[in-house]
Protein backbone atom coordinates (compact mmCIF):
# COMPACT_ATOMS: atom_id res chain seq x y z
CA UNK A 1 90.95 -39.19 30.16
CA UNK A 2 92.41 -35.88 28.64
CA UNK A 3 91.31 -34.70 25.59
CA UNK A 4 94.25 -35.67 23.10
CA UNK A 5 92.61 -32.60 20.38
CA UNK A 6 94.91 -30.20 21.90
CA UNK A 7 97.95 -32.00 22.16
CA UNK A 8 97.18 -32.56 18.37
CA UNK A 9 96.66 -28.89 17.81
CA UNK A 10 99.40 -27.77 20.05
CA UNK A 11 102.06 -30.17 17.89
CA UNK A 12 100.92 -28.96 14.94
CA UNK A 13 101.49 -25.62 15.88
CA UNK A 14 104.78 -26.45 16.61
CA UNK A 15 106.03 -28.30 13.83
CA UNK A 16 104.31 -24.97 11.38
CA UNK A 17 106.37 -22.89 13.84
CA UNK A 18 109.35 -25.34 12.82
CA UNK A 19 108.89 -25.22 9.37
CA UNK A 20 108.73 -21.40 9.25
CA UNK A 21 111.74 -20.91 10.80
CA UNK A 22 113.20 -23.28 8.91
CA UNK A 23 112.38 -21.22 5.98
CA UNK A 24 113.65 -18.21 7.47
CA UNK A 25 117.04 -19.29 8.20
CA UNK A 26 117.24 -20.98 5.02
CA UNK A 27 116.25 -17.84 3.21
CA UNK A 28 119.36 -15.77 5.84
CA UNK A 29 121.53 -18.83 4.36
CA UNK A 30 120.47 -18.25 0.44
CA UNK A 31 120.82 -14.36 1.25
CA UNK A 32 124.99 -14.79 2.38
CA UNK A 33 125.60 -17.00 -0.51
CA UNK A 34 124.01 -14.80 -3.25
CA UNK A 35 125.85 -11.80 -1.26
CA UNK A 36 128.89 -13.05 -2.68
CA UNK A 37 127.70 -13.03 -6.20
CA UNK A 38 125.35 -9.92 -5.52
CA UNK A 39 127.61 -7.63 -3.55
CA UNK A 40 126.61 -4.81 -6.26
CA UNK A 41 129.34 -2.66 -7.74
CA UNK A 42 127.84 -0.48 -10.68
CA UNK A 43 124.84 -0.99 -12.82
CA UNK A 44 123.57 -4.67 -12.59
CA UNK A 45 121.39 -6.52 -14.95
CA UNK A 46 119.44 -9.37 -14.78
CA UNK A 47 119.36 -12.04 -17.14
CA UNK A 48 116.53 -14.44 -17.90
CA UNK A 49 118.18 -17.19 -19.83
CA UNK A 50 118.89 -21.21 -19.64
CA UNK A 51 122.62 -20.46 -18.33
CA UNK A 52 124.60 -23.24 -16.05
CA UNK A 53 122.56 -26.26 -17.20
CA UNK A 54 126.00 -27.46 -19.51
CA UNK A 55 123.88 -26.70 -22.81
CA UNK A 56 126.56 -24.76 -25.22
CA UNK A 57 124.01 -22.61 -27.03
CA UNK A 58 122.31 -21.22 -23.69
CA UNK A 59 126.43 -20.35 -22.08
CA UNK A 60 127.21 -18.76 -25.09
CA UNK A 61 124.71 -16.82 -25.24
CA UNK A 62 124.99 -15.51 -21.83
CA UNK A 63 128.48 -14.94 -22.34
CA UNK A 64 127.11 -12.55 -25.61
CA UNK A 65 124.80 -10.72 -23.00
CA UNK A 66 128.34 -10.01 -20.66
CA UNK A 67 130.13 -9.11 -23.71
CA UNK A 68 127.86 -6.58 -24.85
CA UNK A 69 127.13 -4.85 -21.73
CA UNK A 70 130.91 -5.07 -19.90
CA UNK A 71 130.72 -1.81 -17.67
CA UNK A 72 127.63 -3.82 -15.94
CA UNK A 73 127.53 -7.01 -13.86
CA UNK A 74 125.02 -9.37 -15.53
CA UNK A 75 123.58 -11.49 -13.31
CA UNK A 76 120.44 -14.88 -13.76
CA UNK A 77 117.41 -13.78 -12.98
CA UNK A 78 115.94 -17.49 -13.19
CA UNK A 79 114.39 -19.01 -9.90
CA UNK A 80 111.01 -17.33 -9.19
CA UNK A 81 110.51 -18.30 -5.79
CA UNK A 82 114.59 -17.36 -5.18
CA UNK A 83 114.13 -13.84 -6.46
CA UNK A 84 111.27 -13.36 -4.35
CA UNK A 85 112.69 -13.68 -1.52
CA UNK A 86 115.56 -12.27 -2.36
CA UNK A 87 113.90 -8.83 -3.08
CA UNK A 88 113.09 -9.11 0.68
CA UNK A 89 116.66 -8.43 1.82
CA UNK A 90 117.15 -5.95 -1.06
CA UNK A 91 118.72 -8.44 -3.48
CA UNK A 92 116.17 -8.23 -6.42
CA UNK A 93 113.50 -6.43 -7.32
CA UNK A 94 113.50 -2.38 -8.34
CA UNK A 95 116.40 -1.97 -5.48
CA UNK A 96 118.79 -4.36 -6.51
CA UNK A 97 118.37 -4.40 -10.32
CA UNK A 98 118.86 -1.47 -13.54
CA UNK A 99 117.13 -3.74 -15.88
CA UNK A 100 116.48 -6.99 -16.73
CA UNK A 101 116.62 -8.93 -20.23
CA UNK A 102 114.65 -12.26 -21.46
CA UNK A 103 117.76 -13.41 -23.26
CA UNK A 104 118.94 -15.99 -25.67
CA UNK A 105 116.85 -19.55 -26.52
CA UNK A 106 113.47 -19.42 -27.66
CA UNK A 107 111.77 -17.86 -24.03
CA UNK A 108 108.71 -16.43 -24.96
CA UNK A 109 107.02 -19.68 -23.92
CA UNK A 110 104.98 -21.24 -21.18
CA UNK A 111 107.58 -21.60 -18.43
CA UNK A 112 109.13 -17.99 -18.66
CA UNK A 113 105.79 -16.03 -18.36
CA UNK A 114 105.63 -15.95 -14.15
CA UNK A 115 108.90 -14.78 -14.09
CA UNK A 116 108.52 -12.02 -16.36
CA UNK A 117 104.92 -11.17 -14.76
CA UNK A 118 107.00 -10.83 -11.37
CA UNK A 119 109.88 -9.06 -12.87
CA UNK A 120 107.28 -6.47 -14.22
CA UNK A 121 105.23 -6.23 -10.90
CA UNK A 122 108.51 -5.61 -9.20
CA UNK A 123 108.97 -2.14 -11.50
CA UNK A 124 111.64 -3.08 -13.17
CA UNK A 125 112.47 -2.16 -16.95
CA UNK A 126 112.25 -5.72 -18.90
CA UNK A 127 113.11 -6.05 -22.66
CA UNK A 128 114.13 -8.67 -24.86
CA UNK A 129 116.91 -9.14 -26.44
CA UNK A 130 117.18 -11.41 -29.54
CA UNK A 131 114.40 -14.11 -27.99
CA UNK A 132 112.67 -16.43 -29.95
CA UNK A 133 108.55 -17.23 -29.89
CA UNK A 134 107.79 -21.11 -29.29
CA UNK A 135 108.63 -24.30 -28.20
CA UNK A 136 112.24 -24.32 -26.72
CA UNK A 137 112.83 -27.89 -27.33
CA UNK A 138 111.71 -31.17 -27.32
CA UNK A 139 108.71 -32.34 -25.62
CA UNK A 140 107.63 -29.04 -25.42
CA UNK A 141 104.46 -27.78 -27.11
CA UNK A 142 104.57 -24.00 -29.45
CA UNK A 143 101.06 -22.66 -28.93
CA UNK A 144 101.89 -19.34 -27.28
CA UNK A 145 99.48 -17.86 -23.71
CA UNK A 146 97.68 -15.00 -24.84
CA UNK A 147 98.73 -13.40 -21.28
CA UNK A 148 102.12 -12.82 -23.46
CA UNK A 149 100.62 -10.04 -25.44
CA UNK A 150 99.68 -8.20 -22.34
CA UNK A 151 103.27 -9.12 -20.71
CA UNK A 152 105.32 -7.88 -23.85
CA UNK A 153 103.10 -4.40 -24.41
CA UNK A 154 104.99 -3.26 -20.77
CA UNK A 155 108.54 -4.30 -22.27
CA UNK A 156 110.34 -1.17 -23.35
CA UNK A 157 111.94 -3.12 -26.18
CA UNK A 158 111.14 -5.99 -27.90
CA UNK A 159 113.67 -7.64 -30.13
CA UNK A 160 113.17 -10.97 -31.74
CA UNK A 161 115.62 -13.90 -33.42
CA UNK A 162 114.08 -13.90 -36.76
CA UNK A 163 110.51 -14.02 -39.10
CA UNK A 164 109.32 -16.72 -37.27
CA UNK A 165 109.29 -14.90 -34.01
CA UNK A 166 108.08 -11.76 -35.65
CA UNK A 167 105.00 -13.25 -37.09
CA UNK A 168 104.20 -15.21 -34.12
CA UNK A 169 104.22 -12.30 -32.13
CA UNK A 170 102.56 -9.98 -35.17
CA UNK A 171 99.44 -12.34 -34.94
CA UNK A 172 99.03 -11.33 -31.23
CA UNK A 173 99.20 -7.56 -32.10
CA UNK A 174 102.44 -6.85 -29.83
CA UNK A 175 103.27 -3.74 -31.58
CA UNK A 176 107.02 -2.59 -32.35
CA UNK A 177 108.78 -5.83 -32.71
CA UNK A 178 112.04 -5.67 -34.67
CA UNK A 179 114.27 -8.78 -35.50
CA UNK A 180 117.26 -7.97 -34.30
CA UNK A 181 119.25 -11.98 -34.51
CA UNK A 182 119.90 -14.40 -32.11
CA UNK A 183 122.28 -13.06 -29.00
CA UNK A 184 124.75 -14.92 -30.11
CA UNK A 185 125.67 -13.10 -33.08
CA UNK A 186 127.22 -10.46 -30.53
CA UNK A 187 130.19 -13.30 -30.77
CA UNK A 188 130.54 -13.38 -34.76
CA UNK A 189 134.39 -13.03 -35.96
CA UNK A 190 135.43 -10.26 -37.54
CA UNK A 191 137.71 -12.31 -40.31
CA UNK A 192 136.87 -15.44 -42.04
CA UNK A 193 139.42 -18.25 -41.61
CA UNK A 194 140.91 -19.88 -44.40
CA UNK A 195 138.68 -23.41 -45.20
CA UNK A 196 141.27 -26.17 -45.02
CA UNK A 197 142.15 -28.26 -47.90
CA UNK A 198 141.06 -30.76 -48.44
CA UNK A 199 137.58 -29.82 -46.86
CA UNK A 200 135.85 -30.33 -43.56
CA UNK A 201 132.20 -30.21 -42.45
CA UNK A 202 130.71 -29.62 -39.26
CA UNK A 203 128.69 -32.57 -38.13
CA UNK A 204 126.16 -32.35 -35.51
CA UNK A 205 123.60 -34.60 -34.11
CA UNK A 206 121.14 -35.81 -31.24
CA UNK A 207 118.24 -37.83 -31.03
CA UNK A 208 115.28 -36.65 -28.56
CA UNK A 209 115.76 -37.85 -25.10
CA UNK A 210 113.94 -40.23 -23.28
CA UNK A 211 110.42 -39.91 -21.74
CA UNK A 212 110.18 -36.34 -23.84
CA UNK A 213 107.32 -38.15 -25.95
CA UNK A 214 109.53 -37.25 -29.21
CA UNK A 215 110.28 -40.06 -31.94
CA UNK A 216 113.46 -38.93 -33.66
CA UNK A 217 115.24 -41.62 -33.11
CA UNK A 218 118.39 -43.02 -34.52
CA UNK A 219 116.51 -44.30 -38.32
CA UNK A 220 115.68 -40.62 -38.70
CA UNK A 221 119.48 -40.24 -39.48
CA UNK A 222 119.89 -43.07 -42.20
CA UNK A 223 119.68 -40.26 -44.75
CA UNK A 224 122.08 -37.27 -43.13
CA UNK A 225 124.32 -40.67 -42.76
CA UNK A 226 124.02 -41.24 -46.61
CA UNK A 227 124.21 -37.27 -47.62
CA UNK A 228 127.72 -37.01 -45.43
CA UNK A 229 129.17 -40.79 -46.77
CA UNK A 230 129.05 -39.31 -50.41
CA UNK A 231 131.01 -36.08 -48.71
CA UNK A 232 133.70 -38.44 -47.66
CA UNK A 233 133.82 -40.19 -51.04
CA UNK A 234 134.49 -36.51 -52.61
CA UNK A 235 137.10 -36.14 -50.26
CA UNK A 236 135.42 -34.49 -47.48
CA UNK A 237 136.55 -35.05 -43.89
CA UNK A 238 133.91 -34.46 -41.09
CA UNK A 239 134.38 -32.44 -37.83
CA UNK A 240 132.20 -33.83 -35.21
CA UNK A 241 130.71 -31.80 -32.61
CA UNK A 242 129.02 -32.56 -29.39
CA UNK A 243 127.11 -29.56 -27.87
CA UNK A 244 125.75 -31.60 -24.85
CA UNK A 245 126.80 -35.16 -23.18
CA UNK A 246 123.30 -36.19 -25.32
CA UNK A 247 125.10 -35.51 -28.55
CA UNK A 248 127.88 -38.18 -28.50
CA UNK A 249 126.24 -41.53 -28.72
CA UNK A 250 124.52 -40.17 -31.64
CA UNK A 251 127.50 -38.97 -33.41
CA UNK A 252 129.21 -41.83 -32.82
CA UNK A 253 126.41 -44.05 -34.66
CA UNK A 254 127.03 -41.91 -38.14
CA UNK A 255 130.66 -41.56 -37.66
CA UNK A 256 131.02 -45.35 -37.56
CA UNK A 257 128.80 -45.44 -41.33
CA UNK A 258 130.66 -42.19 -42.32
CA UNK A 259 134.05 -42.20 -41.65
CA UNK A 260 136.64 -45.55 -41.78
CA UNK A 261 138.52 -45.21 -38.34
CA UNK A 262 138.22 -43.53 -34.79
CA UNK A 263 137.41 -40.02 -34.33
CA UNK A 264 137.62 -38.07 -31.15
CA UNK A 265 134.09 -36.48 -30.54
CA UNK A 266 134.43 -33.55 -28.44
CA UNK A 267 132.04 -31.98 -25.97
CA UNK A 268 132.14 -28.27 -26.72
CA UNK A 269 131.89 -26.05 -23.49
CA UNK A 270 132.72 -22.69 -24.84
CA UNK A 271 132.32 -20.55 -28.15
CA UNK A 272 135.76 -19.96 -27.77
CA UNK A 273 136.18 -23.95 -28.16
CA UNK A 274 133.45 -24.15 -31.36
CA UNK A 275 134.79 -21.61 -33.11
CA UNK A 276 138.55 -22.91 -32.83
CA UNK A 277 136.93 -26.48 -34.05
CA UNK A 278 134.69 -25.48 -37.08
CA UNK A 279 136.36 -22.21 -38.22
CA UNK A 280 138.17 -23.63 -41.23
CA UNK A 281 135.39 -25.65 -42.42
CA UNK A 282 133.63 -25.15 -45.74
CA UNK A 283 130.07 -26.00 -44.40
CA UNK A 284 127.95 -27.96 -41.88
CA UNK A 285 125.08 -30.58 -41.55
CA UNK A 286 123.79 -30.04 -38.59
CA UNK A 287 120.68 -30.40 -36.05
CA UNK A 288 121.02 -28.53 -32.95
CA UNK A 289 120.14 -24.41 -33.30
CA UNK A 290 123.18 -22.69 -31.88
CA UNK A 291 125.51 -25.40 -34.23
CA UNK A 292 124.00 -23.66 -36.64
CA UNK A 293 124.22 -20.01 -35.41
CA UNK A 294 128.00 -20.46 -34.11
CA UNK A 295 129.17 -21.79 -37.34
CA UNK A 296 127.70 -19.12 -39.06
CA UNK A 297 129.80 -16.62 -36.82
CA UNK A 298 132.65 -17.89 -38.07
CA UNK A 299 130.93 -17.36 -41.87
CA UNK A 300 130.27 -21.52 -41.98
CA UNK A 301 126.98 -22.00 -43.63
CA UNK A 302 124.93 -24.90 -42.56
CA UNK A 303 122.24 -27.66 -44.12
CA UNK A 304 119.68 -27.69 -40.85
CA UNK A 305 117.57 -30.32 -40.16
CA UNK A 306 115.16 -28.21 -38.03
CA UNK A 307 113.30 -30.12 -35.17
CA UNK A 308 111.89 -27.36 -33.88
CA UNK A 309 110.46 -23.75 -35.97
CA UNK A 310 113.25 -22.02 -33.90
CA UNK A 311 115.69 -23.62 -36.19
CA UNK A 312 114.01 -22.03 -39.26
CA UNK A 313 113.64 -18.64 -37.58
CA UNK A 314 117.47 -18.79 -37.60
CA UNK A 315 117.79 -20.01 -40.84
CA UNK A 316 114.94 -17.76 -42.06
CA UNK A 317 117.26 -14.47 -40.34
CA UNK A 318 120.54 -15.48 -42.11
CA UNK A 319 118.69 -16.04 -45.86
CA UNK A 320 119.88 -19.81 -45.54
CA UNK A 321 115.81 -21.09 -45.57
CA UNK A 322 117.00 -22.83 -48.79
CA UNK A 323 119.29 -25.56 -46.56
CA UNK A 324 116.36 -25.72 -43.82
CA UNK A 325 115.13 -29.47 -43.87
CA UNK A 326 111.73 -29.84 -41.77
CA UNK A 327 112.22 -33.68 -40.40
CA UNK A 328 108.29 -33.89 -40.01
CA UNK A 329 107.74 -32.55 -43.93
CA UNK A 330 110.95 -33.99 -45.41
CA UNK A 331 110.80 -35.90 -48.92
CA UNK A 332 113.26 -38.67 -50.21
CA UNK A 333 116.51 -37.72 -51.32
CA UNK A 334 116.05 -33.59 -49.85
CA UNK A 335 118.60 -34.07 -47.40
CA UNK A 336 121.56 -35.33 -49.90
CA UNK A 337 120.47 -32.84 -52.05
CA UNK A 338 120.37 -29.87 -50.07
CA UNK A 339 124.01 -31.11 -48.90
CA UNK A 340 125.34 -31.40 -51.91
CA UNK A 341 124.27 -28.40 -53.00
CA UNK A 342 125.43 -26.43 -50.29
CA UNK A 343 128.92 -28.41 -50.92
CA UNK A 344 128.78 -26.33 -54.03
CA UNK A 345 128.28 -23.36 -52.88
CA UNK A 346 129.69 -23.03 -49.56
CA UNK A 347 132.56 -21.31 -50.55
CA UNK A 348 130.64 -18.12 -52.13
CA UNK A 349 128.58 -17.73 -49.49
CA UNK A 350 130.94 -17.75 -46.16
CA UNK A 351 132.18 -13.96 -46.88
CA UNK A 352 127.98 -13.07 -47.38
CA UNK A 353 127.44 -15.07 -44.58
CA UNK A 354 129.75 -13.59 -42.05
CA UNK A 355 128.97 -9.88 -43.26
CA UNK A 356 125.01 -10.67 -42.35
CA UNK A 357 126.33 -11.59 -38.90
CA UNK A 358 128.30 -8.39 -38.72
CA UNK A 359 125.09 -6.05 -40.04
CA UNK A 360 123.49 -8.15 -36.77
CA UNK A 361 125.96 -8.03 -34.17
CA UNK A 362 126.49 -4.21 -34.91
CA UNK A 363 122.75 -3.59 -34.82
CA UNK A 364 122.51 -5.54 -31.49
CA UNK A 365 124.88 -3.49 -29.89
CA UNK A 366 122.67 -0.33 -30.73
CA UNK A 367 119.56 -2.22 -29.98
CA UNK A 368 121.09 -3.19 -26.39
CA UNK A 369 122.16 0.00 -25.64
CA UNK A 370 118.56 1.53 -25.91
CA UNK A 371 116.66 -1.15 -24.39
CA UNK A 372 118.73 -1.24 -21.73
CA UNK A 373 120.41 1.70 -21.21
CA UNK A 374 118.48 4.79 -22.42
CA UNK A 375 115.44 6.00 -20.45
């Protein structure tokens, strides 16, 4: 009887021989799509960021990246293994790319570090651009790799979101950090709106999503719930805003103890689309970051209950740290009120508000233009 080892041996060399060219022809098919988004006209830029996943703060600040750079096609640099292969057929990599940018959202954090590692073994000049330091969301742990100190010493520019940020990365002796906002301050109006009459607040809420091992859950709200009904009873009216499908149920729980009636909860896709919402509003309660940091383009100061430290490096940024509202350090009663303090005061502070914003969005157009731009 034949030996049946090399019939094994010769079908396994086959089906490796299969699977490579498998890999081959899907990498030719990946290489004609992306030509159609890559075909390279001008200086191009690649962009590390959480764009296309239908999360508002993460498109609008991509769309602040496009806006601030227009003479250069900004493209997602997101998909390790993609770009790697893409560099093959001169697609990435030194010969395809200016410069690339760690965006918008709090990426200095475990799952952007390979990709910036490759970006910087492929030569390219990497900066960043109004990032935050931590944990990007929920679920997600804050303690920061040490490798990032080594990483962010090659950058040639290194601008943060706010003092949170900056400390973080101060501790780790990265030298030459400079706040420079969140990215999407590059979208702040230049004129406030006139607040409607009687007034309206910007609501926004979420609870953590399932299996992220978070418990904010839908009790956590009881007292944003109480802090808006005593809005309503001064004659408030609230402007609900859903920045993902996650939002809505939510929403739709403290609209039913806040407001007597039905209310259309929109899901917001653009900054266009939030700013046309909230920008005659007095104020906001809100929990998501970039409801926070799009109201306050439009000069609509926020009470923020901050899940995350991202929140209060925003907060922190904008001088509004005194309507920042830690839910794992929160006393009785500091949610009403911080709200009904802020009711108070509101109107003051939206022209200070939107002129901080300007200061920002003109310093991030300088900043920009020598991280990415000069030599």
């Amino acid at each position: 009887m034949a030996d049946p080892e090399p019939f094994r041996t010769l079908k396994a060399a086959g089906k490796d021989r299969a699977a490579r060219l498998r890999r081959v022809f899907g990498d030719l098919r990946e290489c004609v799509e992306r030509w159609k988004t890559r075909n390279r006209s001008g200086k191009t830029l690649g962009y590390i960021g959480g764009a296309g996943n239908g999360n508002l703060g993460d498109e609008a600040m991509f769309e602040a990246a496009k806006g601030i750079l227009p003479h250069w096609q900004v493209i997602p640099y997101n998909l390790l293994g993609r770009e790697r292969r893409l560099a093959r057929f001169g697609l990435s990599g030194r010969s395809y790319f200016n410069s690339v940018v760690l965006g918008g959202g709090t990426l200095i954090n475990v799952f952007t570090k390979r990709l910036v590692r490759l970006a910087l073994s492929q030569g390219l000049r990497v900066s960043a651009i109004g990032t935050g330091v931590g944990s990007p969301g929920w679920g997600v742990e804050a303690a920061l790799d040490p490798e990032w100190k080594s990483l962010l010493r090659q950058f040639a520019r290194v601008g943060v979101r706010g003092p949170v940020s900056k400390a973080a990365l101060d501790a780790l002796e990265v030298p030459h950090v400079q706040i420079v906002g969140d990215l999407a301050f590059v979208l702040g109006r230049e004129m406030l709106v006139p607040p409607e009459d009687p007034p309206t607040f910007v609501l926004n809420v979420t609870v953590a999503p399932a299996g992220s091992g978070e418990r904010w859950e839908y009790d956590d709200l009881i007292e944003l719930e109480c802090a808006a009904q005593n809005l309503v009873a001064n004659g408030w009216r609230p402007v609900p805003v859903a920045m993902n499908e996650r939002d809505v149920e939510p929403l739709r729980r403290v609209l039913a103890k806040v407001w007597n009636g039905e209310m259309n909860i929109p899901i917001v896709r653009t900054a266009d689309e939030f700013f046309s919402l909230v920008s005659r509003c007095t104020m906001g309660i809100v929990l998501r970051l970039h409801a926070g940091i799009l109201s306050a383009c439009v000069g609509v100061p926020s009470v923020m209950l901050g899940y995350r430290e991202k929140c209060l490096d925003f907060m922190g940024s904008v001088q509004l740290e005194e309507w920042y509202i830690s839910p794992r350090e929160r006393r009785p009663g500091q949610i009403s009120w911080r709200v009904k303090d802020l009711s108070e005061r509101a109107l003051m502070l939206r022209p200070v508000l939107l002129e901080r914003i300007a200061e920002y969005r003109r310093g991030l157009h300088r900043f920009v233009h020598e991280a990415v731009e000069q030599p």
